[in-house]
Protein backbone atom coordinates (compact mmCIF):
# COMPACT_ATOMS: atom_id res chain seq x y z
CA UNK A 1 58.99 -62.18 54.67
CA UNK A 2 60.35 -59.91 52.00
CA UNK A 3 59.48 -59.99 48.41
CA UNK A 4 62.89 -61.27 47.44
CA UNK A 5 62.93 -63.98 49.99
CA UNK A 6 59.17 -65.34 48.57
CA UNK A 7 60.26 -65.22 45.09
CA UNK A 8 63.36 -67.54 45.70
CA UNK A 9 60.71 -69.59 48.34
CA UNK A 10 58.46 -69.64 45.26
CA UNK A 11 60.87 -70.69 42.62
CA UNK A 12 62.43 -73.46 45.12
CA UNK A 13 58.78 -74.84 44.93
CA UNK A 14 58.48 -74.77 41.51
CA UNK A 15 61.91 -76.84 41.08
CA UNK A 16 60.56 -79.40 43.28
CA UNK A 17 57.10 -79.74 42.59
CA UNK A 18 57.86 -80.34 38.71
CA UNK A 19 59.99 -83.18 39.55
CA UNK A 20 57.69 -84.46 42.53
CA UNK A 21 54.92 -84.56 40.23
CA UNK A 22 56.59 -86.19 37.67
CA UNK A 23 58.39 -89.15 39.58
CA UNK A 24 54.69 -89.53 41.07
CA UNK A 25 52.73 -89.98 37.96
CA UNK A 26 55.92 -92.29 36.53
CA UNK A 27 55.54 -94.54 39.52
CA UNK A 28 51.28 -94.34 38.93
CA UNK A 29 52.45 -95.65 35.14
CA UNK A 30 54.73 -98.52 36.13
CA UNK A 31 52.33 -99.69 38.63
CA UNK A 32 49.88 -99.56 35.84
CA UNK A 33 52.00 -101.53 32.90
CA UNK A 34 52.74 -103.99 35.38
CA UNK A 35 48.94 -104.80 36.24
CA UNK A 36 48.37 -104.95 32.45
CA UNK A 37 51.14 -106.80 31.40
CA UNK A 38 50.64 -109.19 34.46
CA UNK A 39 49.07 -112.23 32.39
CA UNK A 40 51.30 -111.54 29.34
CA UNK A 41 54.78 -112.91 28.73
CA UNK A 42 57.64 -111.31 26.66
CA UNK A 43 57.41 -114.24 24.06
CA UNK A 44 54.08 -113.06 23.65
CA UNK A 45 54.72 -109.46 23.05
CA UNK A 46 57.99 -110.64 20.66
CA UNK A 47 55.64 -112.85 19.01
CA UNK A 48 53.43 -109.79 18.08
CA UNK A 49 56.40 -107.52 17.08
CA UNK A 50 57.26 -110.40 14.62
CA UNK A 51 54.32 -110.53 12.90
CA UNK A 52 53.81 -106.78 12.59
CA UNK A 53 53.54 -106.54 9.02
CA UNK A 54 56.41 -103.71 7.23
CA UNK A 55 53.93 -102.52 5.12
CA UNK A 56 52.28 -100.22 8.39
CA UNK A 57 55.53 -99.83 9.83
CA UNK A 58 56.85 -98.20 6.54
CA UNK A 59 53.30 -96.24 6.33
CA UNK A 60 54.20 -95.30 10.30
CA UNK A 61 57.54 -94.39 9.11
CA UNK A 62 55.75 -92.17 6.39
CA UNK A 63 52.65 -90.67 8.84
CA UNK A 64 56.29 -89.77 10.79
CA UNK A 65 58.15 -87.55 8.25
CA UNK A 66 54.61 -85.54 7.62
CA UNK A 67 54.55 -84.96 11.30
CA UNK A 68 57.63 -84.10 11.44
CA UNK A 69 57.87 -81.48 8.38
CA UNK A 70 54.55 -80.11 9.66
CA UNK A 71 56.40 -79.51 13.28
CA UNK A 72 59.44 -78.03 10.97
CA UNK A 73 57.11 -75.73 9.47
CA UNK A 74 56.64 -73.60 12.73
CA UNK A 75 60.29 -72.34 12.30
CA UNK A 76 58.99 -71.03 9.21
CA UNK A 77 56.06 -69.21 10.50
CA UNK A 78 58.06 -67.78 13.60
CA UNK A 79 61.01 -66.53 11.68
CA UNK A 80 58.15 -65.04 9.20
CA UNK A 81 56.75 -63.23 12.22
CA UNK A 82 59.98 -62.01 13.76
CA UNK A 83 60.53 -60.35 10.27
CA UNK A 84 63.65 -62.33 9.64
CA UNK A 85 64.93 -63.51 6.50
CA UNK A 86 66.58 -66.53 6.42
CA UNK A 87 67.07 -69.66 3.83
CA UNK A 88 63.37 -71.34 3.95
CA UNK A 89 65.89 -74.81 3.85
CA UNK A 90 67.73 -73.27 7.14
CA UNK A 91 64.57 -72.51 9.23
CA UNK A 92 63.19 -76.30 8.35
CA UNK A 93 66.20 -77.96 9.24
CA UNK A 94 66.98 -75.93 12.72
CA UNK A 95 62.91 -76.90 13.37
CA UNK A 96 63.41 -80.35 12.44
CA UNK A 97 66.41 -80.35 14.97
CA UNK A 98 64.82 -78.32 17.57
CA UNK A 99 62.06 -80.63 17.79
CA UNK A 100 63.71 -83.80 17.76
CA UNK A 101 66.02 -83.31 20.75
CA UNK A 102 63.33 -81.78 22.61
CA UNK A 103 60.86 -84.70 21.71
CA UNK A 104 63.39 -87.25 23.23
CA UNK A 105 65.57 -85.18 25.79
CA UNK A 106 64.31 -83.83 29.49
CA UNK A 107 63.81 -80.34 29.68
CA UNK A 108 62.40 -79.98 26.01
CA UNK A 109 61.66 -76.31 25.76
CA UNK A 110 65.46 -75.59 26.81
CA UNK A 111 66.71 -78.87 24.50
CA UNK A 112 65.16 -77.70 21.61
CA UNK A 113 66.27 -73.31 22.21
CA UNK A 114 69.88 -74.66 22.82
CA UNK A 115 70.16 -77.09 19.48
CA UNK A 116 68.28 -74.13 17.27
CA UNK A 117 70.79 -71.79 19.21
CA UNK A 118 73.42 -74.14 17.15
CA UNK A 119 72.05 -73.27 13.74
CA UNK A 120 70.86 -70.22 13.74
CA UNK A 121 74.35 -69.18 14.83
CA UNK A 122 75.70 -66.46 12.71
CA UNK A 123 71.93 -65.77 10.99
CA UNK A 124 72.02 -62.32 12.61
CA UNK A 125 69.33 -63.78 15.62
CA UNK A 126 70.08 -62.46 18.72
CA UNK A 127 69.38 -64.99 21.53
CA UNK A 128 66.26 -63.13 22.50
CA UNK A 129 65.20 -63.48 18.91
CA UNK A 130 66.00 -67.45 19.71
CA UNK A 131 64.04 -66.87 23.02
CA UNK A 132 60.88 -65.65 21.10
CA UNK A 133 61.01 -68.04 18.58
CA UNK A 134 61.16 -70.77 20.91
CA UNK A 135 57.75 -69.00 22.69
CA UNK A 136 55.90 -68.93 20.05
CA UNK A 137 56.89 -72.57 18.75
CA UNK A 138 55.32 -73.64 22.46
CA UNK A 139 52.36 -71.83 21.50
CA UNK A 140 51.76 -72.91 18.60
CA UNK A 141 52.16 -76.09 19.69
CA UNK A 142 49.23 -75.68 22.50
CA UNK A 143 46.90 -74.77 19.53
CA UNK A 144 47.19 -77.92 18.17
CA UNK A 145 46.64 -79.62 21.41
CA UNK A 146 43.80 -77.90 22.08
CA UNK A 147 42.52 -78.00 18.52
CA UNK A 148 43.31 -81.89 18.05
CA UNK A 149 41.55 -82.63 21.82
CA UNK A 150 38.71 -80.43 21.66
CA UNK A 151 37.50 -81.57 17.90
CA UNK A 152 38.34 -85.53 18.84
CA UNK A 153 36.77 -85.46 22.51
CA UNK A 154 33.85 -83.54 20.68
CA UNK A 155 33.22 -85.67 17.85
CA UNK A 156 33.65 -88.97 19.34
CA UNK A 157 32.30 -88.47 23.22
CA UNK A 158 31.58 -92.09 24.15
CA UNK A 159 34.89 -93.46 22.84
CA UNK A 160 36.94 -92.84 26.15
CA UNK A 161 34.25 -93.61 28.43
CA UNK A 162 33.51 -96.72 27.07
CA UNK A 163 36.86 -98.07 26.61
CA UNK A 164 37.72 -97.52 29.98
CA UNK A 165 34.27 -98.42 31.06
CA UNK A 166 33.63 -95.03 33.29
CA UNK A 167 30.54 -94.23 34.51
CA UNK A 168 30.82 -90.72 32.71
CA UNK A 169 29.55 -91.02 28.93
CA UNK A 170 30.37 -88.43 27.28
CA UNK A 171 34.27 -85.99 26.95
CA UNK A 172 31.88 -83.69 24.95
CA UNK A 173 31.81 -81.00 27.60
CA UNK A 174 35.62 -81.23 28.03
CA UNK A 175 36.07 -80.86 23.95
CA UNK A 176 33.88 -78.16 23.93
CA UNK A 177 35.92 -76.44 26.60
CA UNK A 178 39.39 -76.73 24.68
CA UNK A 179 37.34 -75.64 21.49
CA UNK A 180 36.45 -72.55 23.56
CA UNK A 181 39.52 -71.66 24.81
CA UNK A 182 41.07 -72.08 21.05
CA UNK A 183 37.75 -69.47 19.96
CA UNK A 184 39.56 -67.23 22.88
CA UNK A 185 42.94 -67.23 21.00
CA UNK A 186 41.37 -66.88 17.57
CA UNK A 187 39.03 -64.02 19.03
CA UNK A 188 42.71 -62.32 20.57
CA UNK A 189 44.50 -62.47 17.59
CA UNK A 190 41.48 -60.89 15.58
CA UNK A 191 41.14 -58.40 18.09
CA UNK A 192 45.09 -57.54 18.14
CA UNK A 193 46.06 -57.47 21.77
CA UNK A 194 46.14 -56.76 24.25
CA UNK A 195 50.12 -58.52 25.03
CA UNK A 196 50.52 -61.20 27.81
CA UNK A 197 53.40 -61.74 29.89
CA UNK A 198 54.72 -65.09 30.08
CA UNK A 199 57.33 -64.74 32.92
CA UNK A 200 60.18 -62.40 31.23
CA UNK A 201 58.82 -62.82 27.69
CA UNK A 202 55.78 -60.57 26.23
CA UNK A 203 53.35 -62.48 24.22
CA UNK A 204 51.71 -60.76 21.17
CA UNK A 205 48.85 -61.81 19.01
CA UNK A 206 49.64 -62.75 15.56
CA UNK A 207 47.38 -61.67 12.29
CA UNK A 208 44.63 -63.66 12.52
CA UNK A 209 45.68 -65.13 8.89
CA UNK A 210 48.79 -66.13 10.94
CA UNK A 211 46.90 -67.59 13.90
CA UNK A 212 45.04 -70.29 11.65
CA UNK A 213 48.06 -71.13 9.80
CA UNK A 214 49.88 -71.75 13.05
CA UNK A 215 46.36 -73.72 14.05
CA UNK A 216 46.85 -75.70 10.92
CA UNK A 217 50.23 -76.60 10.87
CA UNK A 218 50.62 -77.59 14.56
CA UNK A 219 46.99 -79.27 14.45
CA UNK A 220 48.57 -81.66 11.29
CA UNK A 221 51.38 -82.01 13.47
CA UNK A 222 49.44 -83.68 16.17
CA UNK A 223 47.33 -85.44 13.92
CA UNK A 224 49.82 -87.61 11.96
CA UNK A 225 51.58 -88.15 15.29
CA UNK A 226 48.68 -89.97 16.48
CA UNK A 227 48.58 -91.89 12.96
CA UNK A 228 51.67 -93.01 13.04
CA UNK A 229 50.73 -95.43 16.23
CA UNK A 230 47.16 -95.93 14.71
CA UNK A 231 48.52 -97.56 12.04
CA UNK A 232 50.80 -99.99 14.08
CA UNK A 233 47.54 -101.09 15.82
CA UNK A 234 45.14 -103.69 14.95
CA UNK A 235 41.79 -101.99 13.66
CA UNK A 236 39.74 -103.38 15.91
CA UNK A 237 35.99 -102.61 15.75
CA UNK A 238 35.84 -100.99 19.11
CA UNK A 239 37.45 -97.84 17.61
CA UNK A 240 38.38 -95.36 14.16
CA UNK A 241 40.97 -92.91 13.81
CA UNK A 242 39.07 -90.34 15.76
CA UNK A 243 38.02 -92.25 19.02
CA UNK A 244 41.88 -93.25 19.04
CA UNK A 245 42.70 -89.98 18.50
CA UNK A 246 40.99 -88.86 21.74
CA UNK A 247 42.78 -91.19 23.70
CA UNK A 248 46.03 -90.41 22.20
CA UNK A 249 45.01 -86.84 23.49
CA UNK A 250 44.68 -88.05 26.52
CA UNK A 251 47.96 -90.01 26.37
CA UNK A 252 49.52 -86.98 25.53
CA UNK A 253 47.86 -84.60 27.90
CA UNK A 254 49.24 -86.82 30.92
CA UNK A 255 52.89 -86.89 29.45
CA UNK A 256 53.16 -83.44 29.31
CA UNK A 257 51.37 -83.24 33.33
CA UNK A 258 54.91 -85.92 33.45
CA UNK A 259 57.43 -83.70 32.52
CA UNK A 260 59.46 -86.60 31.17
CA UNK A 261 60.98 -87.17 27.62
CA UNK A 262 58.58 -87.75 25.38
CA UNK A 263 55.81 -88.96 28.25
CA UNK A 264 57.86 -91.83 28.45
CA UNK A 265 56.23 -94.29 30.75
CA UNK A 266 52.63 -92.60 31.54
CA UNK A 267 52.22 -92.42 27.96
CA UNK A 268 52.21 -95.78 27.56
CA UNK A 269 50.14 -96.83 30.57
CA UNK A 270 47.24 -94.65 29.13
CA UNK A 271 47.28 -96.41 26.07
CA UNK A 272 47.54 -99.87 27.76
CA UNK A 273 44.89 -99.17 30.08
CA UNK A 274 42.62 -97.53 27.66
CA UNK A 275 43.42 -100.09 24.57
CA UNK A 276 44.25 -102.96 25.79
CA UNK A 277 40.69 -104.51 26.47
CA UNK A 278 40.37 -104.23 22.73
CA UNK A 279 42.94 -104.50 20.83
CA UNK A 280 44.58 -106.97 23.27
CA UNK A 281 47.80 -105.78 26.00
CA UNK A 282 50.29 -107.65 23.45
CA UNK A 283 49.67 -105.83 20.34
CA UNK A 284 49.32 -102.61 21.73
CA UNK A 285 52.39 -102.94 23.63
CA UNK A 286 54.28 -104.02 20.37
CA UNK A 287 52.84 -100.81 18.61
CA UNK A 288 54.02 -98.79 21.56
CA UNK A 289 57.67 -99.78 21.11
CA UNK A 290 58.11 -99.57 17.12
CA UNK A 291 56.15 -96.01 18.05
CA UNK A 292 59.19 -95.47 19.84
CA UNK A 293 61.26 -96.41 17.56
CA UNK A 294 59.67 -94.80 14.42
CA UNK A 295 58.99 -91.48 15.96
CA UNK A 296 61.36 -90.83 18.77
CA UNK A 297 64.60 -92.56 17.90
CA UNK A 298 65.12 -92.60 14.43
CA UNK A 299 64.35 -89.12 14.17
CA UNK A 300 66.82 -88.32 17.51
CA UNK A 301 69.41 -90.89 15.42
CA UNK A 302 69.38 -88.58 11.93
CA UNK A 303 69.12 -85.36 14.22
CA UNK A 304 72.12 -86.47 15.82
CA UNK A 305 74.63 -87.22 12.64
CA UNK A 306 73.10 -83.99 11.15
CA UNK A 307 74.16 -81.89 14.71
CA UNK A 308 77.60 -83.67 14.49
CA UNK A 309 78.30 -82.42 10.77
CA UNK A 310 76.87 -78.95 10.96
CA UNK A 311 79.48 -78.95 13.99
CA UNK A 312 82.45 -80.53 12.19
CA UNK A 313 81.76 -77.90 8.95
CA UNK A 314 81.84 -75.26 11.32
CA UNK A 315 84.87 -75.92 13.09
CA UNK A 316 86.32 -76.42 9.74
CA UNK A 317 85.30 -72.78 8.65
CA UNK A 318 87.29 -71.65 11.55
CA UNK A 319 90.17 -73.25 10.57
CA UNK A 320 90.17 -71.97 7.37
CA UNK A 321 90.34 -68.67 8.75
């Protein structure tokens, strides 16, 4: 077999895999929210949504817009490192835009490049400006994960394990491992090389000053993400913010293994399974859909009428012309 011919054999695996993988775990989900939904009716659930007070959907709604303008802020940072000098307003709004599609629609990273594409439009960026921008916005984004799992998993070892009742007792080791691998990056970007080659892209550290400031920003990202279902669940005593934090990791971690929009499904069966002894399969179910209102939908909703008039004032700039 030539080298061409395994190439094309190899990328014709990766299409299907992806997919394969993802329709899998989806099915694993449904089967899951059906077993824990099995002794619950819909008048239940509608009964909880009801009485979900609007003072923690309005702090949800709140907890969102942080997450949001920290998630904004990477556009910042990127177009900082790519040396390019553009309205600070600009590089917030394309980020907010960028990440809302990509949050909601399939194929994020691609989503999110194409809608920044939009706005950044006549800024001088070439599209492999765009391309890099978009790379390290995915990075930066895996700092967070890592930062956000390793310190909750570390911190709060039993919480997992005992919700779920697993004869493991402690995520410690696994916390300590994504805390090591962030220590890699940190030690990397001290260092100053060497580059990494992510398929056709080159990867190159950042200033370490500009590694902890991605760290931060992405890390505040994740964490007021996970507050903004924490605080449409009952507090029960079984856990805090930071043993819900782990599982919302974990939540998170198997939506991405998904490849669907926003986790959608296996997100949700996490939480079920993992919550729903304690805080009871009703209420966290109602959380989980205002959660998908709040930070998915609404967001997607104002994305969309701001897409539609950037696109209406530029077609009227041609005009003019």
């Amino acid at each position: 077999m030539t080298a061409p011919q395994r190439q094309g054999r190899r990328r014709v695996l990766k299409r299907v895999l992806g997919p394969a993988l993802g329709l899998l775990l989806l099915g694993g989900a449904l089967w899951v929210v059906r077993g824990e939904l099995g002794e619950h009716s819909l008048r239940e659930v509608l009964a909880t949504l009801r009485s979900l007070p609007l003072s923690r959907v309005a702090l949800s709604l709140l907890a969102t817009v942080i997450g949001y303008a920290a998630l904004s802020g990477q556009d910042l940072l990127a177009l900082h490192w790519l040396g390019a000098r553009l309205p600070a307003r600009k590089a917030l709004l394309a980020g907010f835009e960028g990440f809302a599609f990509a949050n909601t629609l399939p194929l994020a990273v691609v989503a999110g490049g194409a809608v920044r594409a939009r706005f950044y439009a006549g800024s001088k960026l070439s599209k492999a400006e765009i391309a890099d921008l978009v790379l390290f916005n995915t990075a930066t984004y895996a700092l967070g994960l890592l930062a956000a799992t390793g310190i909750a998993f570390t911190l709060e070892p039993a919480a997992i394990p005992g919700l779920l009742g697993l004869p493991v007792h402690s995520t410690r080791p696994l916390g300590l491992v994504a805390l090591a691998l962030l220590g890699l990056f940190l030690w990397w970007s001290a260092r100053g090389g060497p580059t990494l080659r992510v398929g056709k892209r080159t990867l190159r550290p950042t200033p370490i000053g500009m590694s902890l400031a991605r760290l931060g920003v992405s890390l505040l990202d994740w964490v007021f993400s996970g507050l903004a279902l924490y605080l449409l669940l009952p507090h029960a005593d079984a856990y805090h913010f930071m043993g819900f934090l782990g599982v919302f990791m974990l939540g998170q971690i198997a939506g991405l293994l998904a490849q669907l929009p926003g986790g959608i499904g296996v997100f949700e069966a996490v939480m079920l399974r993992v919550l729903g002894r304690s805080s009871g399969v009703a209420a966290v179910l109602a959380a989980l859909l205002v959660y998908r209102v709040v930070y998915f939908l609404l967001p997607l909703i104002v994305a969309t009428v701001i897409l539609a008039g950037h696109e209406i004032g530029r077609m009227r700039s041609r005009s003019r012309t």
